[in-house]
PDB file of N, CA and C in Angstrom:
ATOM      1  N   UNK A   1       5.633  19.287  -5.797  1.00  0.00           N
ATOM      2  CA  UNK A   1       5.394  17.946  -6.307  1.00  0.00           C
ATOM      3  C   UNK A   1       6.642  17.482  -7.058  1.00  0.00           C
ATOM      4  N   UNK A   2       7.450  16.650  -6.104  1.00  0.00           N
ATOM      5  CA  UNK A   2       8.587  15.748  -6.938  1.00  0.00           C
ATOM      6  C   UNK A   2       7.790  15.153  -8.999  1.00  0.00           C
ATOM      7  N   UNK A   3       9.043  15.623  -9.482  1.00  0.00           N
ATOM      8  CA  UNK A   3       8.737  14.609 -10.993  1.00  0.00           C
ATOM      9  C   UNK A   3       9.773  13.961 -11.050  1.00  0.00           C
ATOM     10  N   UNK A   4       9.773  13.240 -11.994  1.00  0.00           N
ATOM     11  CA  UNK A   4      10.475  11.660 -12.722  1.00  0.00           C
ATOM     12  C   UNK A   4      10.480  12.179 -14.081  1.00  0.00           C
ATOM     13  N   UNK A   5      11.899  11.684 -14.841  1.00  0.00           N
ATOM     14  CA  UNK A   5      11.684  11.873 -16.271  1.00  0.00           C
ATOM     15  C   UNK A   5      11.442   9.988 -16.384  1.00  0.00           C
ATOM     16  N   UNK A   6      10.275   9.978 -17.578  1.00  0.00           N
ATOM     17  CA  UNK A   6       9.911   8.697 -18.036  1.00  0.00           C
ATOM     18  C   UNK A   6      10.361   8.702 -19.728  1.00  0.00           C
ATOM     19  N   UNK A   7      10.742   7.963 -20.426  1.00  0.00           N
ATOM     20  CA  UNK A   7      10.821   7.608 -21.645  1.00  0.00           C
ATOM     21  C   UNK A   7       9.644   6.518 -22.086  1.00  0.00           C
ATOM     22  N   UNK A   8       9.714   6.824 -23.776  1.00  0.00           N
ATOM     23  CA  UNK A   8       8.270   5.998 -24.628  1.00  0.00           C
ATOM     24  C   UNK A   8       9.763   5.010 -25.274  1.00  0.00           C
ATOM     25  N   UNK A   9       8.890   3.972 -25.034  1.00  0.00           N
ATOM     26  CA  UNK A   9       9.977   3.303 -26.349  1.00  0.00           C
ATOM     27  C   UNK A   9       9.648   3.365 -28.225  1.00  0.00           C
ATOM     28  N   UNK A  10       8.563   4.074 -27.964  1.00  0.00           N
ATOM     29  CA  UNK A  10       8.052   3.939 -29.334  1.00  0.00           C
ATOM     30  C   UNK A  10       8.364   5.164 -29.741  1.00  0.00           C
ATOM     31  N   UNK A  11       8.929   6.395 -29.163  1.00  0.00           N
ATOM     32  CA  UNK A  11       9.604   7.526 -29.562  1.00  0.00           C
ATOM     33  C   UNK A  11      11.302   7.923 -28.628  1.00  0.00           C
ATOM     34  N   UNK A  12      12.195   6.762 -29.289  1.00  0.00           N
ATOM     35  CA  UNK A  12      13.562   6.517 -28.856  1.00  0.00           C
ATOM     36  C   UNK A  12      14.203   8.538 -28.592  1.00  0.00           C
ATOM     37  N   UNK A  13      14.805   8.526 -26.964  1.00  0.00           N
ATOM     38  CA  UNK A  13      15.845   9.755 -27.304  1.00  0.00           C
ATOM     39  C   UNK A  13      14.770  11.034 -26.547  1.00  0.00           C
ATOM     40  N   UNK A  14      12.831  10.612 -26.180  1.00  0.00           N
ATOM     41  CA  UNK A  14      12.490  11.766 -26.367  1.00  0.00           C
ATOM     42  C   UNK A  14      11.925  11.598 -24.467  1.00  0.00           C
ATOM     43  N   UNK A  15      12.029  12.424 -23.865  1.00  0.00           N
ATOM     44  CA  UNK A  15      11.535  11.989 -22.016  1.00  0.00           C
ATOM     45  C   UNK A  15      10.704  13.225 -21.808  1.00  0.00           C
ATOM     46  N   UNK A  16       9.949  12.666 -20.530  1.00  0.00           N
ATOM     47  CA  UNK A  16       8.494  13.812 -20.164  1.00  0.00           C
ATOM     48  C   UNK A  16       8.935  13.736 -18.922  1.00  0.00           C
ATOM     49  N   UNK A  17       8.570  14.830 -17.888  1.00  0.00           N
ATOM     50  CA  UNK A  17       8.453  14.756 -16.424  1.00  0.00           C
ATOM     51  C   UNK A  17       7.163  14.129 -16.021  1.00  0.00           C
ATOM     52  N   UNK A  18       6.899  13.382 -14.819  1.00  0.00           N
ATOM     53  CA  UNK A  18       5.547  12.715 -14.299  1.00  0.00           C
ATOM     54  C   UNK A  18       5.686  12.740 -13.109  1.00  0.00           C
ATOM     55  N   UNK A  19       4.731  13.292 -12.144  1.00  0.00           N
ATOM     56  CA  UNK A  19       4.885  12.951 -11.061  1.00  0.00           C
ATOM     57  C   UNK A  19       5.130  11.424 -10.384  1.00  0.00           C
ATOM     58  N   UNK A  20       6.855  11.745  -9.413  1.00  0.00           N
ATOM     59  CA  UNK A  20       6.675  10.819  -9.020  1.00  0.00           C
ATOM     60  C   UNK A  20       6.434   9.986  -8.281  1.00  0.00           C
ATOM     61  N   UNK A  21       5.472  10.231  -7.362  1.00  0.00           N
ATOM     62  CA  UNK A  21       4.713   9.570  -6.141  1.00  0.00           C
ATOM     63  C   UNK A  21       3.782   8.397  -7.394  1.00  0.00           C
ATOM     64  N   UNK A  22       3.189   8.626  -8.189  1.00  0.00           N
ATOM     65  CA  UNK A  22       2.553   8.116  -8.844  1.00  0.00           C
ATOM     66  C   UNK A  22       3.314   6.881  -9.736  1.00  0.00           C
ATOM     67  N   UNK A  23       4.062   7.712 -10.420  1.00  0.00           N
ATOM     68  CA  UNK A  23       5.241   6.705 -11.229  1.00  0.00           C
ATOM     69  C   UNK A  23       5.595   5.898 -10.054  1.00  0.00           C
ATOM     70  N   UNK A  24       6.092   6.214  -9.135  1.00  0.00           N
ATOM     71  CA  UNK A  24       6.438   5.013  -8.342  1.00  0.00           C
ATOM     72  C   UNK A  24       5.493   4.004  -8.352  1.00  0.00           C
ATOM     73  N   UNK A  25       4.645   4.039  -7.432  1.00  0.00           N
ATOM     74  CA  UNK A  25       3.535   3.171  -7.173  1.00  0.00           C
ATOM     75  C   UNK A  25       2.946   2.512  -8.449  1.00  0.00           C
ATOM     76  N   UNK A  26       2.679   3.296  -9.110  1.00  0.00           N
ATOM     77  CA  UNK A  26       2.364   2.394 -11.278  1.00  0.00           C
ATOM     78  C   UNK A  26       3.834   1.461 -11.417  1.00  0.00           C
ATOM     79  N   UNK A  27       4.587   1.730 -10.857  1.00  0.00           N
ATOM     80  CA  UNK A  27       5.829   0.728 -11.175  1.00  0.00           C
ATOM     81  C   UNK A  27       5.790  -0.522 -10.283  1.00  0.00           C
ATOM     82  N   UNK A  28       5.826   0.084  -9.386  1.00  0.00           N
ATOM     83  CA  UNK A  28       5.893  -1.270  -7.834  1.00  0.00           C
ATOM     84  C   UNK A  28       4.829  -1.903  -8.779  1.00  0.00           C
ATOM     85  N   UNK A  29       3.858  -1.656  -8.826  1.00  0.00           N
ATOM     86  CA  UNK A  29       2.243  -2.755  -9.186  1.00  0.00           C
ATOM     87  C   UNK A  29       2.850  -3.312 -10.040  1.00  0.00           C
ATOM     88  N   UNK A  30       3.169  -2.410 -11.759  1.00  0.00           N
ATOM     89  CA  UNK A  30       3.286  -3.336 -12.771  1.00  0.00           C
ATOM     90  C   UNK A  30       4.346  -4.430 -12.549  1.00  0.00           C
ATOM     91  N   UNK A  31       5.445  -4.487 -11.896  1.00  0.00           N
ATOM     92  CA  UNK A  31       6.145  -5.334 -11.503  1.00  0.00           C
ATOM     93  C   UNK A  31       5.784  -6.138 -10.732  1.00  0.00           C
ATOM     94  N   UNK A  32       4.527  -6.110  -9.596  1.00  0.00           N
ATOM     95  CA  UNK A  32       4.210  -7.188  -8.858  1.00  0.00           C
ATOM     96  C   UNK A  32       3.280  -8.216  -9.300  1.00  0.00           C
ATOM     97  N   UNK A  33       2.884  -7.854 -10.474  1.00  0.00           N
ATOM     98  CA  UNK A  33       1.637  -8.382 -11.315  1.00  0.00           C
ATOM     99  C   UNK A  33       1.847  -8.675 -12.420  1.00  0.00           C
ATOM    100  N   UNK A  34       3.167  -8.260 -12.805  1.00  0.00           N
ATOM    101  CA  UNK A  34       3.799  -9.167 -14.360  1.00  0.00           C
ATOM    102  C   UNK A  34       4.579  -9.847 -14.716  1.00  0.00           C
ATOM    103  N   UNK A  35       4.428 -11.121 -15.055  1.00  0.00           N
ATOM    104  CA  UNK A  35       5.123 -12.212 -14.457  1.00  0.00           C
ATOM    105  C   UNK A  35       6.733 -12.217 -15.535  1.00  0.00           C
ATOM    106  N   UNK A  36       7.115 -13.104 -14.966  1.00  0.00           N
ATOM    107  CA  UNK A  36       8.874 -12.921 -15.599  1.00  0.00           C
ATOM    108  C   UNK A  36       8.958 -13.693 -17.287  1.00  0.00           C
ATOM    109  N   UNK A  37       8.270 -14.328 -17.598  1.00  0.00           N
ATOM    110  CA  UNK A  37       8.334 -15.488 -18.794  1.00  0.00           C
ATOM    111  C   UNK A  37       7.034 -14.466 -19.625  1.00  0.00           C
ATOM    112  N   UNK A  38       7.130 -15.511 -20.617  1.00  0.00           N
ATOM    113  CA  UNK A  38       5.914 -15.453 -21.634  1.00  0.00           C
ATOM    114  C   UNK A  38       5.008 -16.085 -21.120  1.00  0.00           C
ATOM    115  N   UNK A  39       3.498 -16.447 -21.650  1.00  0.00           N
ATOM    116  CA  UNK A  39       3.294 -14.920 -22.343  1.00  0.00           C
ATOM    117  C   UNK A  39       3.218 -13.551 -21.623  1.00  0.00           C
ATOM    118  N   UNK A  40       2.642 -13.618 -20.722  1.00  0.00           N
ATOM    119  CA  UNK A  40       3.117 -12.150 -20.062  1.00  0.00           C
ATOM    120  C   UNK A  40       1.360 -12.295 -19.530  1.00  0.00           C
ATOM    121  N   UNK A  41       1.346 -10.601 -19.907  1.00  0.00           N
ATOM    122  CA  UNK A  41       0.113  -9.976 -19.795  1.00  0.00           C
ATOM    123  C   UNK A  41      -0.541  -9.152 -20.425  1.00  0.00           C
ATOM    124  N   UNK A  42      -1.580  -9.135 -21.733  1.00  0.00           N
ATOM    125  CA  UNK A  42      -2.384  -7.666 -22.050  1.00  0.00           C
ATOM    126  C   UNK A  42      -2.669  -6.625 -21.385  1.00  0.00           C
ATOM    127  N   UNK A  43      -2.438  -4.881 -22.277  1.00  0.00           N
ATOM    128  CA  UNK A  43      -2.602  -4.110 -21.249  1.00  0.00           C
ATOM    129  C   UNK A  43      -3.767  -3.968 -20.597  1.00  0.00           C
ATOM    130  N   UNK A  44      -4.703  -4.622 -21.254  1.00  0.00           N
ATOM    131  CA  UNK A  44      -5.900  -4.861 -20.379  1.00  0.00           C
ATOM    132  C   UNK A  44      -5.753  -5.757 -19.317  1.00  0.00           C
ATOM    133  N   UNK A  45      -5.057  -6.635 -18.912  1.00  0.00           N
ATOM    134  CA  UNK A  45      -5.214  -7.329 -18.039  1.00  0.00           C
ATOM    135  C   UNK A  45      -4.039  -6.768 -16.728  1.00  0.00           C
ATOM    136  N   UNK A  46      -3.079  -6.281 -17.447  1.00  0.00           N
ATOM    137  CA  UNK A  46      -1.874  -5.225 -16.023  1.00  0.00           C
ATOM    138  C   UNK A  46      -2.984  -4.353 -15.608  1.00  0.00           C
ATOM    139  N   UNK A  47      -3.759  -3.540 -16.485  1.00  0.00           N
ATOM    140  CA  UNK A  47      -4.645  -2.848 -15.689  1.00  0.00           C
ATOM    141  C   UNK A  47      -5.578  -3.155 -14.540  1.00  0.00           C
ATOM    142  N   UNK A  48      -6.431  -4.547 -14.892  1.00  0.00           N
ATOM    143  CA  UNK A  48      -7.265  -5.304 -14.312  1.00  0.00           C
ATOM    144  C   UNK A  48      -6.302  -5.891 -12.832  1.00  0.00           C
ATOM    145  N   UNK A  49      -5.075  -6.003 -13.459  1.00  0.00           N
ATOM    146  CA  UNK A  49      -4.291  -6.475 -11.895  1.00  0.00           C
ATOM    147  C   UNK A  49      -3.746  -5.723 -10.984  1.00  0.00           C
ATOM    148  N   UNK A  50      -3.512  -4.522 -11.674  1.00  0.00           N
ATOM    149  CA  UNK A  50      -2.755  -3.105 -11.028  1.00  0.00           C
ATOM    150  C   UNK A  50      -3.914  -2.456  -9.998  1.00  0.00           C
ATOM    151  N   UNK A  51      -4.659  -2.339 -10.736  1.00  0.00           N
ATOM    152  CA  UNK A  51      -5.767  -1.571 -10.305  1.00  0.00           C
ATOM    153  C   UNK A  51      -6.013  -1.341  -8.525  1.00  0.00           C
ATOM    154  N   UNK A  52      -6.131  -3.044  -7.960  1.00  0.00           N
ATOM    155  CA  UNK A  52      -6.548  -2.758  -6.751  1.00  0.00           C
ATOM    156  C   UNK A  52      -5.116  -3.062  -5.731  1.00  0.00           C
ATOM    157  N   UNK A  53      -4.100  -2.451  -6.310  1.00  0.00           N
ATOM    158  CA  UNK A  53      -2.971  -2.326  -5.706  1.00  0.00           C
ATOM    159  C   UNK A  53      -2.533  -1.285  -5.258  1.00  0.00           C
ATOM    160  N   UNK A  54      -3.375  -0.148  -6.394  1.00  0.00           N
ATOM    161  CA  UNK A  54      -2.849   1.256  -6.520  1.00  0.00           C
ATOM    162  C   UNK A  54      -3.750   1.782  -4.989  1.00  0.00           C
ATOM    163  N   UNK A  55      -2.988   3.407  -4.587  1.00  0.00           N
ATOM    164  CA  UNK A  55      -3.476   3.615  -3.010  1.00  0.00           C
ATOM    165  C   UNK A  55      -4.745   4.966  -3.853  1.00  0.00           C
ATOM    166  N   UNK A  56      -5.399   4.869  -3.128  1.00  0.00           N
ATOM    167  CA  UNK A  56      -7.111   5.662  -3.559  1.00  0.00           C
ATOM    168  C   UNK A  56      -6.528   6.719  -3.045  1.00  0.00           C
ATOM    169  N   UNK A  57      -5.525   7.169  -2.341  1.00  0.00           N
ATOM    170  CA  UNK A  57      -5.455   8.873  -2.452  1.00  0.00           C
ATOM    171  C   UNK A  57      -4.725   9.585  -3.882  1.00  0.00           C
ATOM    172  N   UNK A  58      -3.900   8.498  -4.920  1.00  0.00           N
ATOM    173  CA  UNK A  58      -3.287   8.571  -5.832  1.00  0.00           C
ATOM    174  C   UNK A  58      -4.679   8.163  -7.346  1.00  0.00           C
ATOM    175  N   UNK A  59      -5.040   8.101  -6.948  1.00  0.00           N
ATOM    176  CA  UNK A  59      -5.960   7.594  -7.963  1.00  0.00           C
ATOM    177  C   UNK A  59      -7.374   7.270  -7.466  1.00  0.00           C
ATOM    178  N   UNK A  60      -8.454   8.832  -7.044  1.00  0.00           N
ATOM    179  CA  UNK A  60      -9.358   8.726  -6.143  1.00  0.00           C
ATOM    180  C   UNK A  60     -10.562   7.755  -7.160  1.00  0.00           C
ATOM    181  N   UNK A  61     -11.163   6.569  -7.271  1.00  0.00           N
ATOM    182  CA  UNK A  61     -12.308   6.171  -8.270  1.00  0.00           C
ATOM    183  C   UNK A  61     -11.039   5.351  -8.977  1.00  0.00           C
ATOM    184  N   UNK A  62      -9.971   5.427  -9.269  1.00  0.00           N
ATOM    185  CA  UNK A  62      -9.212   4.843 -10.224  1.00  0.00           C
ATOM    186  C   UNK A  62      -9.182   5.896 -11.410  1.00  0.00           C
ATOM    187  N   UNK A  63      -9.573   6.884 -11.133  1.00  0.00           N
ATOM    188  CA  UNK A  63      -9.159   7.910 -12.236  1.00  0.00           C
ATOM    189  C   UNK A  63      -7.751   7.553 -12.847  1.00  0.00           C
ATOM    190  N   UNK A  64      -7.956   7.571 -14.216  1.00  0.00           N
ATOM    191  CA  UNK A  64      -6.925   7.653 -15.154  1.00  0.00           C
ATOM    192  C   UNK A  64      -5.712   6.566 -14.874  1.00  0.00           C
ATOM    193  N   UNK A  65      -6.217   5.388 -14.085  1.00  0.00           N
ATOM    194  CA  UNK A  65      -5.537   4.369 -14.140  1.00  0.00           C
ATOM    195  C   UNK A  65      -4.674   3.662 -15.523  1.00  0.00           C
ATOM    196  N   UNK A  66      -5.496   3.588 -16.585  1.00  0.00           N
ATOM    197  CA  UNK A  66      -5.192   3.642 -17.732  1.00  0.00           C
ATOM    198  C   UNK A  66      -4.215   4.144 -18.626  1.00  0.00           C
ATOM    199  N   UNK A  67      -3.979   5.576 -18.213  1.00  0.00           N
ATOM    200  CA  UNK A  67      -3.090   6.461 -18.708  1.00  0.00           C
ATOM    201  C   UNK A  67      -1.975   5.824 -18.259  1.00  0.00           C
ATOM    202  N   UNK A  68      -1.756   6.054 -16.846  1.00  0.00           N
ATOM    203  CA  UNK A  68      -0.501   5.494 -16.178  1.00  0.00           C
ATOM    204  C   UNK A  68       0.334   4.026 -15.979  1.00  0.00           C
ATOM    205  N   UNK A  69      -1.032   3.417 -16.412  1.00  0.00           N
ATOM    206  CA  UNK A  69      -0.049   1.987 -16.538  1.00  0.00           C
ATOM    207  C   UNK A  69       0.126   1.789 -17.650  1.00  0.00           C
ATOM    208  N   UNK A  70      -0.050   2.828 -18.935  1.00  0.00           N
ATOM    209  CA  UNK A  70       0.579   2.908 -20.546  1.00  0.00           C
ATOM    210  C   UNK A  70       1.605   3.359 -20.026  1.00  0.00           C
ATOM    211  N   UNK A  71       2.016   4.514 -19.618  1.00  0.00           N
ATOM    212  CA  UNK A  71       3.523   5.418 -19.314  1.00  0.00           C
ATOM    213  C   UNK A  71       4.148   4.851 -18.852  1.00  0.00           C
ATOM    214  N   UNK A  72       3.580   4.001 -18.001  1.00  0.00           N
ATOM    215  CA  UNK A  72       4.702   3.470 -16.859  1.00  0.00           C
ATOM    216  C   UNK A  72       5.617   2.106 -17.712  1.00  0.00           C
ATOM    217  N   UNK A  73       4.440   1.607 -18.127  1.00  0.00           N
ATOM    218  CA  UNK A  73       4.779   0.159 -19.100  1.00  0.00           C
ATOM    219  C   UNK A  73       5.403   0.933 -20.191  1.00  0.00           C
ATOM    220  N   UNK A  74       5.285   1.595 -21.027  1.00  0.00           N
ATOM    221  CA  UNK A  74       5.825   2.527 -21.851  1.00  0.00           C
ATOM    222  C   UNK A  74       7.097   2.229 -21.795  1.00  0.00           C
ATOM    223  N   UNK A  75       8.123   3.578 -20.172  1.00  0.00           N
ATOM    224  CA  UNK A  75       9.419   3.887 -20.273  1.00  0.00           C
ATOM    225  C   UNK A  75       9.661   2.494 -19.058  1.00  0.00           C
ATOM    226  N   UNK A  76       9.325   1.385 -18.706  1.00  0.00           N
ATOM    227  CA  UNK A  76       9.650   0.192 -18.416  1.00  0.00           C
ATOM    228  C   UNK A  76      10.504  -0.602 -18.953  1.00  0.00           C
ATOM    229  N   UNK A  77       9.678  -0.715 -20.672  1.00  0.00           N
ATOM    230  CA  UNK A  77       9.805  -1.135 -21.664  1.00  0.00           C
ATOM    231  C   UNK A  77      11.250  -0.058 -22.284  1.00  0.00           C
ATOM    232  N   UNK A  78      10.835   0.809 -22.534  1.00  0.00           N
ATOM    233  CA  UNK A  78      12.277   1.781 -23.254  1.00  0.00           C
ATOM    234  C   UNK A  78      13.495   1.111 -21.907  1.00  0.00           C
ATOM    235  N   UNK A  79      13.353   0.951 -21.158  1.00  0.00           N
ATOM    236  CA  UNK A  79      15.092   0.811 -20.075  1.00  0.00           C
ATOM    237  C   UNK A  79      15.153  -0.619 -20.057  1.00  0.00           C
ATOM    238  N   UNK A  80      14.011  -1.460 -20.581  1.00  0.00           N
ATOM    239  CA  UNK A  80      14.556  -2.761 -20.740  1.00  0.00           C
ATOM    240  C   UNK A  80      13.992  -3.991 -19.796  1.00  0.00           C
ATOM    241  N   UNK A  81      13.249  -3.169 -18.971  1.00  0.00           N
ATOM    242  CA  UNK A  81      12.692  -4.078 -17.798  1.00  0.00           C
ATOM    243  C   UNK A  81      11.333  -4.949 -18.061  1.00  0.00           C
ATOM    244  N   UNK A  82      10.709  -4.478 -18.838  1.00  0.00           N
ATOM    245  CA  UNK A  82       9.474  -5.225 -19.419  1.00  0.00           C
ATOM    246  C   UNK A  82       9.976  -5.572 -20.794  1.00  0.00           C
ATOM    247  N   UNK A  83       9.854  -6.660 -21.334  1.00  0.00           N
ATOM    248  CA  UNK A  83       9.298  -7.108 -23.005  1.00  0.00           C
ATOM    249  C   UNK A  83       8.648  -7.126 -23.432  1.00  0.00           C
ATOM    250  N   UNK A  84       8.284  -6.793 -24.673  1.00  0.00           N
ATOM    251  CA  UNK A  84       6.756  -6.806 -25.486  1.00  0.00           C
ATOM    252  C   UNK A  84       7.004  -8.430 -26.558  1.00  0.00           C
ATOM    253  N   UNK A  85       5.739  -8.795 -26.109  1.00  0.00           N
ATOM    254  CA  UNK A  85       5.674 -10.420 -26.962  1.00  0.00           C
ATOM    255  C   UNK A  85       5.168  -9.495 -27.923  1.00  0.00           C
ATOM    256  N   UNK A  86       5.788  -9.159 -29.437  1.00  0.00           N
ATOM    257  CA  UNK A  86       4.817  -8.302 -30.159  1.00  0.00           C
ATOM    258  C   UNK A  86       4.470  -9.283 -31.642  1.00  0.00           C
ATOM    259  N   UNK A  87       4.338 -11.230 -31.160  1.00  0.00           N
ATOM    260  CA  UNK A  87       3.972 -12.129 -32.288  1.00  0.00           C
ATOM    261  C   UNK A  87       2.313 -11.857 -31.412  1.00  0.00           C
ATOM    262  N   UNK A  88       2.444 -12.373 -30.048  1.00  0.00           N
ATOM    263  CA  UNK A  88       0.710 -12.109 -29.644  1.00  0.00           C
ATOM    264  C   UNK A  88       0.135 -11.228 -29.829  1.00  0.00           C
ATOM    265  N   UNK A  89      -1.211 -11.271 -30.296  1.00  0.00           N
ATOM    266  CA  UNK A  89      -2.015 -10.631 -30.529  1.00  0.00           C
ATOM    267  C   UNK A  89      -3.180 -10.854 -29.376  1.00  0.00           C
ATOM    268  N   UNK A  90      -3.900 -10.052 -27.939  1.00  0.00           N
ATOM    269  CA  UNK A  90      -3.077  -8.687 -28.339  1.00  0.00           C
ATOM    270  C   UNK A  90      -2.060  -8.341 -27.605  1.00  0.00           C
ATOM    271  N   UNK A  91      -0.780  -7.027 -27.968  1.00  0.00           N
ATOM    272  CA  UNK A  91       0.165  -7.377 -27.746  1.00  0.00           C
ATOM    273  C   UNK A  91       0.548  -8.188 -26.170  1.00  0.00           C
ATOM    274  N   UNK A  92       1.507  -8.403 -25.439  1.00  0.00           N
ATOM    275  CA  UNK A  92       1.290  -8.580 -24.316  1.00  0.00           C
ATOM    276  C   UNK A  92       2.961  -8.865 -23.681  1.00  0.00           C
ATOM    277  N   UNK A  93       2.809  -8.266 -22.076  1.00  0.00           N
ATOM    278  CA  UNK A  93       4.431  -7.777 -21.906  1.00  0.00           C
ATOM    279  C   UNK A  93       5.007  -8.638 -20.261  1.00  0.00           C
ATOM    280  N   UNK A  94       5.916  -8.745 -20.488  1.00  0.00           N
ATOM    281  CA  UNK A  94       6.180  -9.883 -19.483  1.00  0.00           C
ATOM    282  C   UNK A  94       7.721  -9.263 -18.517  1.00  0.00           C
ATOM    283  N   UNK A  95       8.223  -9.561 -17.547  1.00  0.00           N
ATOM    284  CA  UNK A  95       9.352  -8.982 -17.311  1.00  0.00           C
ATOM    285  C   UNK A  95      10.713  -9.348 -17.671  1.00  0.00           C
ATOM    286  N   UNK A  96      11.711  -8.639 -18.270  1.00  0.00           N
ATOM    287  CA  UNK A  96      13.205  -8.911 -19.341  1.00  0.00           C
ATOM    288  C   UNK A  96      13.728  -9.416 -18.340  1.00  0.00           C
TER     289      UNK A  96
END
């Protein structure tokens, strides 16, 4: 199983391995579903849009959909490609 190192932006300097068949595909989505301007999108709502993008052998039921479009939006965000509007409440992230 290929991995990916991903970065948190909320812990600068520190990277995890993730598989990346998965990271890929959590990336393609969050990028096809988050628009370029403000306001963006809540992570409730990338989820709600990601969701039926993602392929059911990667996420059989949508298991742990959740997890992965935090990580993914996460080290997105750390390399610069997503923004966090962090005046909206709640927060919500759009593409840099």
């Amino acid at each position: 199983m290929a991995k990916v190192p991903v970065e948190n932006v909320n812990v600068p300097g520190r990277t995890t391995q993730v598989d990346a068949a998965k990271y890929e595909a959590m990336k393609h989505a969050i990028l096809r579903v988050t628009p370029g301007e403000p306001p963006g999108l809540s992570a409730a709502e990338m989820v709600e849009r990601v969701r039926p993008l993602l392929p059911d052998d990667l996420w059989p039921g949508g298991e742990k959909v959740g997890w992965w479009q935090k990580t993914v939006q996460l080290d997105l965000e750390a390399k610069g490609i997503l923004q966090r509007d962090a005046a909206a409440k709640p927060l919500r992230w759009y593409r840099g």
